[in-house]
C-alpha atoms as a PDB file:
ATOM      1  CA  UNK A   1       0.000   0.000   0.000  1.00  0.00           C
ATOM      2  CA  UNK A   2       1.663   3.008  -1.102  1.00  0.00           C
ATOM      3  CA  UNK A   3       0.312   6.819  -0.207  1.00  0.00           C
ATOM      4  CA  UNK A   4       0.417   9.412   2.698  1.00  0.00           C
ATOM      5  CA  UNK A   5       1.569   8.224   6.404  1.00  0.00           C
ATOM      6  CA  UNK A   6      -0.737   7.584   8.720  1.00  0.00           C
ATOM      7  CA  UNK A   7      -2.287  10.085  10.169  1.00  0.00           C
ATOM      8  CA  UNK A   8      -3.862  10.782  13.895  1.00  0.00           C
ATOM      9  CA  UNK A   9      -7.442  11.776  15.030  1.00  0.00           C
ATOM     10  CA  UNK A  10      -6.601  12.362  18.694  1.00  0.00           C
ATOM     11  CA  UNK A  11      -9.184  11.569  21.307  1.00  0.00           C
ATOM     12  CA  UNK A  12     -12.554  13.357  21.252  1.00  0.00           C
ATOM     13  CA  UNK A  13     -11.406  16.066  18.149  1.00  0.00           C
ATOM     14  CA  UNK A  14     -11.942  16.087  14.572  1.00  0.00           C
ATOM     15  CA  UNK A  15     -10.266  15.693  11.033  1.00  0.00           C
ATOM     16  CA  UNK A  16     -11.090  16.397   7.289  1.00  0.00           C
ATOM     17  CA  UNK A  17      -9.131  14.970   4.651  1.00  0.00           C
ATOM     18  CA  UNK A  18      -9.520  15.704   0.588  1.00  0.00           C
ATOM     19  CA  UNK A  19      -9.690  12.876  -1.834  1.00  0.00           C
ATOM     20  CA  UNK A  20      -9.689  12.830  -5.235  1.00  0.00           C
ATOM     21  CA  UNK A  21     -11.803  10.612  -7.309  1.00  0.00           C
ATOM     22  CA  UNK A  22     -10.358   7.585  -7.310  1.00  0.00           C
ATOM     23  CA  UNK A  23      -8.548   8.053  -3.576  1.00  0.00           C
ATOM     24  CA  UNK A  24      -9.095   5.516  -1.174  1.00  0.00           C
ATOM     25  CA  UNK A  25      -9.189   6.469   2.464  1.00  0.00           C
ATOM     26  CA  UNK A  26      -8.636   3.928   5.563  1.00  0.00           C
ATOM     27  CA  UNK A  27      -9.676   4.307   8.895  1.00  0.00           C
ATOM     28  CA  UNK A  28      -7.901   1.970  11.628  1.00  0.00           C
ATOM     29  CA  UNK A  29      -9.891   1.559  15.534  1.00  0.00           C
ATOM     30  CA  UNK A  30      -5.880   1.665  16.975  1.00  0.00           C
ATOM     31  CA  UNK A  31      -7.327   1.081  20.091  1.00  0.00           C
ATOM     32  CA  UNK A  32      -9.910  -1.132  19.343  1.00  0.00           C
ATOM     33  CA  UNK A  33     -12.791   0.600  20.982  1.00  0.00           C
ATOM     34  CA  UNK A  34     -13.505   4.003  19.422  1.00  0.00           C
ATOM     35  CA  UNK A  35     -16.496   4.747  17.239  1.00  0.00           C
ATOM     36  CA  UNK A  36     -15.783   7.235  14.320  1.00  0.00           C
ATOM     37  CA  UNK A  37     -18.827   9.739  13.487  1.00  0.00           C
ATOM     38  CA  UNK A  38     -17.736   9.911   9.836  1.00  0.00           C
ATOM     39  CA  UNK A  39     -19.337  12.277   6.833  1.00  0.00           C
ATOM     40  CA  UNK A  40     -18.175  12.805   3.132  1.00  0.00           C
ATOM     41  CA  UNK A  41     -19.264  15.781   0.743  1.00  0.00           C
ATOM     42  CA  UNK A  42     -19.166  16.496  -2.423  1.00  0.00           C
ATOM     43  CA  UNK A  43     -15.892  18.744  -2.918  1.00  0.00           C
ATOM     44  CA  UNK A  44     -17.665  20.990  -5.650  1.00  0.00           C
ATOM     45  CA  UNK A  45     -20.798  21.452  -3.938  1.00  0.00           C
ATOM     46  CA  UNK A  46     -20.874  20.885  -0.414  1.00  0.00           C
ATOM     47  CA  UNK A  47     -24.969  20.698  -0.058  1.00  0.00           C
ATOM     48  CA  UNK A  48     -24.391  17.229  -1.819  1.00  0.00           C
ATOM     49  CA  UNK A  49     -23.296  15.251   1.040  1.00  0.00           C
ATOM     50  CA  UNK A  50     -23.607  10.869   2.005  1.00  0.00           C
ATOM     51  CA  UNK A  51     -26.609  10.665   3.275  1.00  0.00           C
ATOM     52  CA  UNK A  52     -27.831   7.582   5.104  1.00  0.00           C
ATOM     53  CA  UNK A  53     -31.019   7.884   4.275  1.00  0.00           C
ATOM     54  CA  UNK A  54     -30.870   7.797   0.417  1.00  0.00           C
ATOM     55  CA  UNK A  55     -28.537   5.680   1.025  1.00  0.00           C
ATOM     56  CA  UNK A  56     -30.911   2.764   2.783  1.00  0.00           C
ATOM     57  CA  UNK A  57     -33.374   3.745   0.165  1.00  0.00           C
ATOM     58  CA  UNK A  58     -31.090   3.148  -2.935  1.00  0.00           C
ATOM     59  CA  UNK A  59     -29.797  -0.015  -1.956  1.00  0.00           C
ATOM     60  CA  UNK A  60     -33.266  -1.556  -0.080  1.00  0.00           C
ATOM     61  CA  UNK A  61     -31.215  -2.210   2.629  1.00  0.00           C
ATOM     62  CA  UNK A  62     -29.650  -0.577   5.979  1.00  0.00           C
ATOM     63  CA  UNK A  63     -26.420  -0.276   5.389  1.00  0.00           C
ATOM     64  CA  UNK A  64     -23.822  -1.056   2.124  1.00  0.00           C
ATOM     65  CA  UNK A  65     -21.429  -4.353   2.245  1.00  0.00           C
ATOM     66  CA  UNK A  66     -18.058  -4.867   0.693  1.00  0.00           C
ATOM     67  CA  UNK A  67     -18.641  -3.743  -2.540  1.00  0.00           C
ATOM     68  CA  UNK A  68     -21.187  -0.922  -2.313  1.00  0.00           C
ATOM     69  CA  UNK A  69     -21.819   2.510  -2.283  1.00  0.00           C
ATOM     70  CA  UNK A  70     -23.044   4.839  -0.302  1.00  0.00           C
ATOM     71  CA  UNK A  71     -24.877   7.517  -1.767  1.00  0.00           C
ATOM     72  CA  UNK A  72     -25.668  11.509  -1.382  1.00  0.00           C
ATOM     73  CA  UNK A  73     -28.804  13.251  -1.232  1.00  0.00           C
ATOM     74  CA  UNK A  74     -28.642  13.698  -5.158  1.00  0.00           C
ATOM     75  CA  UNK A  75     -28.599   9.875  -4.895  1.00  0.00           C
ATOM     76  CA  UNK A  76     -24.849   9.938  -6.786  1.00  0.00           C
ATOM     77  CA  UNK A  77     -22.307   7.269  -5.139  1.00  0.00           C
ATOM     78  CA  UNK A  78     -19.687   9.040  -3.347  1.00  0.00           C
ATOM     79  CA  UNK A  79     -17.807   6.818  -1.120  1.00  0.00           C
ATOM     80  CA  UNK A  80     -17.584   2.372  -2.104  1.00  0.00           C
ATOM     81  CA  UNK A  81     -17.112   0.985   0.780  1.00  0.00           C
ATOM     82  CA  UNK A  82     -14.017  -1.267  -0.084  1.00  0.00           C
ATOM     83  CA  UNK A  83     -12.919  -3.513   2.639  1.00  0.00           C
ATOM     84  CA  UNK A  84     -14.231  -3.813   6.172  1.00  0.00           C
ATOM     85  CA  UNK A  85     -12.095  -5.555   8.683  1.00  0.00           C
ATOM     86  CA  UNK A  86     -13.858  -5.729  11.427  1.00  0.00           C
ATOM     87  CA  UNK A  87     -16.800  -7.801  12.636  1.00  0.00           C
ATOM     88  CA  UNK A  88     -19.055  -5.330  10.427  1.00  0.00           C
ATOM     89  CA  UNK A  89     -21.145  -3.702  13.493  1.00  0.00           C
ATOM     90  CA  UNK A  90     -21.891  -0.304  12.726  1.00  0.00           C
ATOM     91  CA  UNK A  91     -24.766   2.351  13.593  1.00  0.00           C
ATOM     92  CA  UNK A  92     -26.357   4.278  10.080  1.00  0.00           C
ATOM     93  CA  UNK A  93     -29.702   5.104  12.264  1.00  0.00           C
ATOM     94  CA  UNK A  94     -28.753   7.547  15.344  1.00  0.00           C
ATOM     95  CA  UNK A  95     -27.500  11.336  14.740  1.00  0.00           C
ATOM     96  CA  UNK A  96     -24.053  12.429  15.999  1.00  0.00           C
ATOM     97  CA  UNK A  97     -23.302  13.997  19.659  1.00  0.00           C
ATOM     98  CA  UNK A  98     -23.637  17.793  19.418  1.00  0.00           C
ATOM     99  CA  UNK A  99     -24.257  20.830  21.653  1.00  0.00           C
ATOM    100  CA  UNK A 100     -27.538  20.135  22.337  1.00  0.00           C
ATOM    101  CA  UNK A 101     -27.100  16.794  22.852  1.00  0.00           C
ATOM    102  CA  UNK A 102     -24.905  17.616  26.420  1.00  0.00           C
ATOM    103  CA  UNK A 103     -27.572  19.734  27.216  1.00  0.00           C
ATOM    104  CA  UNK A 104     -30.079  17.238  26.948  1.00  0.00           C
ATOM    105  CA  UNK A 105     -27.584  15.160  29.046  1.00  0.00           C
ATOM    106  CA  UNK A 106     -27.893  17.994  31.586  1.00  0.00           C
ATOM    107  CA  UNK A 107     -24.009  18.564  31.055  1.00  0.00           C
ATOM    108  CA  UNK A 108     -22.714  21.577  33.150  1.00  0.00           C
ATOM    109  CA  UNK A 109     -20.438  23.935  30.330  1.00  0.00           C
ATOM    110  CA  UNK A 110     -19.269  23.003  26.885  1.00  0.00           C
ATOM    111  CA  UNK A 111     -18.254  19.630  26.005  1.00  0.00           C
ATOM    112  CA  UNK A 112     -16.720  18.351  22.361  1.00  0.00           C
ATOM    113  CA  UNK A 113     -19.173  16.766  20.258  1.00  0.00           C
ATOM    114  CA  UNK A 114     -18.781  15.554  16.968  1.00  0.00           C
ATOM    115  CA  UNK A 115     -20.865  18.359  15.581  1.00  0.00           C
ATOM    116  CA  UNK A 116     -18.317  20.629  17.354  1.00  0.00           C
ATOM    117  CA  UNK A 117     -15.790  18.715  15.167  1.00  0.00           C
ATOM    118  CA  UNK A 118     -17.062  18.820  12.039  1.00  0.00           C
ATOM    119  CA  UNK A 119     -17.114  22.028  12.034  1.00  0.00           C
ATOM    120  CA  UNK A 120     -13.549  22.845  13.054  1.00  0.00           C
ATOM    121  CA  UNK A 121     -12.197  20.401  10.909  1.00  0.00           C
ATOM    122  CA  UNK A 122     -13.566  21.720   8.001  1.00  0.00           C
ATOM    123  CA  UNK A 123     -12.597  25.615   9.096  1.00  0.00           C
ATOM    124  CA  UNK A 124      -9.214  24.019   9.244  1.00  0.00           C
ATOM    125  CA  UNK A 125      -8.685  22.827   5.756  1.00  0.00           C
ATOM    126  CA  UNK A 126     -10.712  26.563   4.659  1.00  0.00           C
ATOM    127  CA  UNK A 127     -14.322  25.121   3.845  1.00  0.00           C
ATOM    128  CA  UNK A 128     -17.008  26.385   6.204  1.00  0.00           C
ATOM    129  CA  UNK A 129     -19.256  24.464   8.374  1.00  0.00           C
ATOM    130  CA  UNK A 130     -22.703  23.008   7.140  1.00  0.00           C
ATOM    131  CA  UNK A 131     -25.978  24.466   8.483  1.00  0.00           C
ATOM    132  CA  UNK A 132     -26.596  22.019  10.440  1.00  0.00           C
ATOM    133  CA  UNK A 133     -24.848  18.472  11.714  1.00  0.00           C
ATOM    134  CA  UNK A 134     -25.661  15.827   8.637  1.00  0.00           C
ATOM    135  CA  UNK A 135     -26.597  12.379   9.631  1.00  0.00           C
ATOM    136  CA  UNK A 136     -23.149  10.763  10.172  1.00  0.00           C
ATOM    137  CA  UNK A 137     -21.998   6.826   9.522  1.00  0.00           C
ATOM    138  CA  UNK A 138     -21.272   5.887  13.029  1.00  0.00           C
ATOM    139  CA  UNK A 139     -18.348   3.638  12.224  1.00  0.00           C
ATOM    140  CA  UNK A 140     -18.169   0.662  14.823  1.00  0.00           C
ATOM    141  CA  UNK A 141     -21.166   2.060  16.958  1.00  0.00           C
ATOM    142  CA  UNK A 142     -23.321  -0.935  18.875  1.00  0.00           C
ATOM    143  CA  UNK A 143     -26.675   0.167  19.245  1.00  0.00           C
ATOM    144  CA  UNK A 144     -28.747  -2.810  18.474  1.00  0.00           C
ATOM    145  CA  UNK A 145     -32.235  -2.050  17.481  1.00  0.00           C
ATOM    146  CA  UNK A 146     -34.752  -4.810  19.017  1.00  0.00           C
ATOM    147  CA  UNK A 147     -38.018  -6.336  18.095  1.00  0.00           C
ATOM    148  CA  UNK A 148     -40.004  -3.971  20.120  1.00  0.00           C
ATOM    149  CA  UNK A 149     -37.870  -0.651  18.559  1.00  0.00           C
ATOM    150  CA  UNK A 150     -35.740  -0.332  21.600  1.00  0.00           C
ATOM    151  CA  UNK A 151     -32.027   1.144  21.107  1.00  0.00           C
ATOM    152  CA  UNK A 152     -29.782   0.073  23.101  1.00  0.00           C
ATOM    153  CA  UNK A 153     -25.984   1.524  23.662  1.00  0.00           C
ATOM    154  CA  UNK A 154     -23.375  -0.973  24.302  1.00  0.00           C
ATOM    155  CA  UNK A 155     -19.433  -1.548  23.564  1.00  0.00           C
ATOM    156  CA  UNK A 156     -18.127  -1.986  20.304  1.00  0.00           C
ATOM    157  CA  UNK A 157     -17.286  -5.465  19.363  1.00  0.00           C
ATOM    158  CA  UNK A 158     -14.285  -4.502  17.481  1.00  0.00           C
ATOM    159  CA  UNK A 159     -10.089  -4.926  18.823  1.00  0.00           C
ATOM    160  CA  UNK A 160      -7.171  -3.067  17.942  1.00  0.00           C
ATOM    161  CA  UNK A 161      -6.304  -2.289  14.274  1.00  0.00           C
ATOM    162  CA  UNK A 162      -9.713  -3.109  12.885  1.00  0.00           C
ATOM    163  CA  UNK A 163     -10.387  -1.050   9.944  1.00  0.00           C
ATOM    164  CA  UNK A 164     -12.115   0.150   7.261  1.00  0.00           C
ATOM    165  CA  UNK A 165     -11.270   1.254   3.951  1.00  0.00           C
ATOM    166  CA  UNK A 166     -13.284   3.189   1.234  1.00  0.00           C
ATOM    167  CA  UNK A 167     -13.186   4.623  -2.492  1.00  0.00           C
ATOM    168  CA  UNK A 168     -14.226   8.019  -3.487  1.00  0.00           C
ATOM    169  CA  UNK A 169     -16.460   7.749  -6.433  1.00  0.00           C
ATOM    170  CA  UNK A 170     -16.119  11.673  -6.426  1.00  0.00           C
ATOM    171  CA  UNK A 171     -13.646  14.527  -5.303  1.00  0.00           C
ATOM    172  CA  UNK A 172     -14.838  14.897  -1.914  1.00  0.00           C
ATOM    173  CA  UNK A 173     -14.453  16.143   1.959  1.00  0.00           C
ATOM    174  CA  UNK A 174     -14.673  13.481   4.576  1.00  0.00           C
ATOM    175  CA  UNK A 175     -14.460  14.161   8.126  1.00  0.00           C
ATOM    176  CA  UNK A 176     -13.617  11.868  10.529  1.00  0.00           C
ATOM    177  CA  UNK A 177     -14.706  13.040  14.818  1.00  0.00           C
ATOM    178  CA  UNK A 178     -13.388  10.505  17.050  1.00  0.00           C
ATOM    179  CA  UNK A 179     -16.623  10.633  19.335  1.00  0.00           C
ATOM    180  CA  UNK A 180     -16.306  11.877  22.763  1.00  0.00           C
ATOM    181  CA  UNK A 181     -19.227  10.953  24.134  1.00  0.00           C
ATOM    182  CA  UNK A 182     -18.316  10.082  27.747  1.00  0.00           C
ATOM    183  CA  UNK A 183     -21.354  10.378  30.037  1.00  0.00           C
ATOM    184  CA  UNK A 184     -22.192   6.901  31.270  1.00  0.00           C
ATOM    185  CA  UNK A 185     -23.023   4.824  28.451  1.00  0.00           C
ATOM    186  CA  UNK A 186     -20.128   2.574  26.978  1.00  0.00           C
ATOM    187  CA  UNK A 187     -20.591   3.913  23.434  1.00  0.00           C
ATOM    188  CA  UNK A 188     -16.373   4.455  23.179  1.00  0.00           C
ATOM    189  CA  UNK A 189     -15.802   1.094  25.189  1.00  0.00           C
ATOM    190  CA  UNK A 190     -16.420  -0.712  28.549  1.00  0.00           C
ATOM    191  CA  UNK A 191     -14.086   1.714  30.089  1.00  0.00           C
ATOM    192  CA  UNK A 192     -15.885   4.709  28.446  1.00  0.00           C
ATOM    193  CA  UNK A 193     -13.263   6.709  27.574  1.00  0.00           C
ATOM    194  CA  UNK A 194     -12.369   8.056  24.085  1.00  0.00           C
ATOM    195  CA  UNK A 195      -9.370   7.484  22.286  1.00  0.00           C
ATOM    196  CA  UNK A 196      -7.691   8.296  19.321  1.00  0.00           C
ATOM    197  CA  UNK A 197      -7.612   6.735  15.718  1.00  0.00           C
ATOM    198  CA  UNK A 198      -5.852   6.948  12.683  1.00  0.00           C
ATOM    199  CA  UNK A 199      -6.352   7.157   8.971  1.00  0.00           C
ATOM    200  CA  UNK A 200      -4.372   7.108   5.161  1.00  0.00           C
ATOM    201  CA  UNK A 201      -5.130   8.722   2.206  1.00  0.00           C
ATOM    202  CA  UNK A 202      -3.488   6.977  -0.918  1.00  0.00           C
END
């Protein structure tokens, strides 16, 4: 595998990296127990963005295998989801942590959220923030869904150096928030504290 060095999302902050069409980006759980609140827009146009929900309804299905795309709100492929080395449990239903999301939690002050992160990761590469936090691919998030519509939020299932790799079937932005949700459910691990991940671009 040839490309860029691996690169570090550190605990609880954000990063946006630029592919070209063609690009593969992979994300690695180092740790083995971090989810990854993950978005990709279209680089020309950012109001085309992966959506989850035109996703689910191009494919007739929840969420894409090796393979498959997932698709924007035009309904245009924009990431393939290439390989994915882990035991394939991942969340395409719940919204990412934000602002009002700690308030809801009653949190006392600010916190970092993953909407927090989108946004500063894309004022960091120049591109300003969306108008509002997109539904996210919650990569390696356990929230099983049961027969009577109950969520629940549990541990990942995943170890160290499971990863995920994808294809961008478009110039594009994805962001990357390594979630740092940390207020009493296991959602980053049994021991509930968020930890950094890495990615490559090549």
């Amino acid at each position: 595998m040839t490309g860029s060095v691996m690169q570090e999302v550190p605990a609880r902050k954000g990063r946006a990296a630029e592919l070209r069409k063609g690009q593969h980006i992979k994300m690695v759980n180092t740790h083995g127990s971090q989810v990854i609140d993950m978005w990709a827009f279209n680089a020309e146009d950012m109001i085309e963005l992966m959506s989850m929900r035109h996703t689910k309804s191009c494919l007739k299905k929840m969420i894409p295998a090796e393979g498959e795309a997932f698709y924007t709100n035009r309904r245009h492929p924009i990431l393939t989801w290439v390989e994915d080395r882990s035991p394939g449990v991942h969340d395409v239903v719940l919204p990412a942590c934000d602002k009002w999301r700690y308030i809801w939690d009653k949190h006392d002050g600010f916190h970092d959220s993953c909407g927090n992160n989108l946004e500063e990761a894309l004022r960091a590469i120049g591109r300003g923030p969306p108008p509002e936090t997109p539904q996210p691919l919650n990569l390696w998030m356990n929230c099983p869904i049961h027969d009577d519509g109950r969520i629940d939020y549990i541990a990942p299932v995943t170890k160290p150096g499971d990863h995920a790799v994808f294809r961008a079937e478009m110039d594009c932005i994805v962001v990357m928030s390594a979630c740092p949700y940390d207020l009493g459910m296991p959602i980053n691990g049994e021991d509930g504290v968020p930890k950094a991940v890495h990615y490559q671009v090549w």
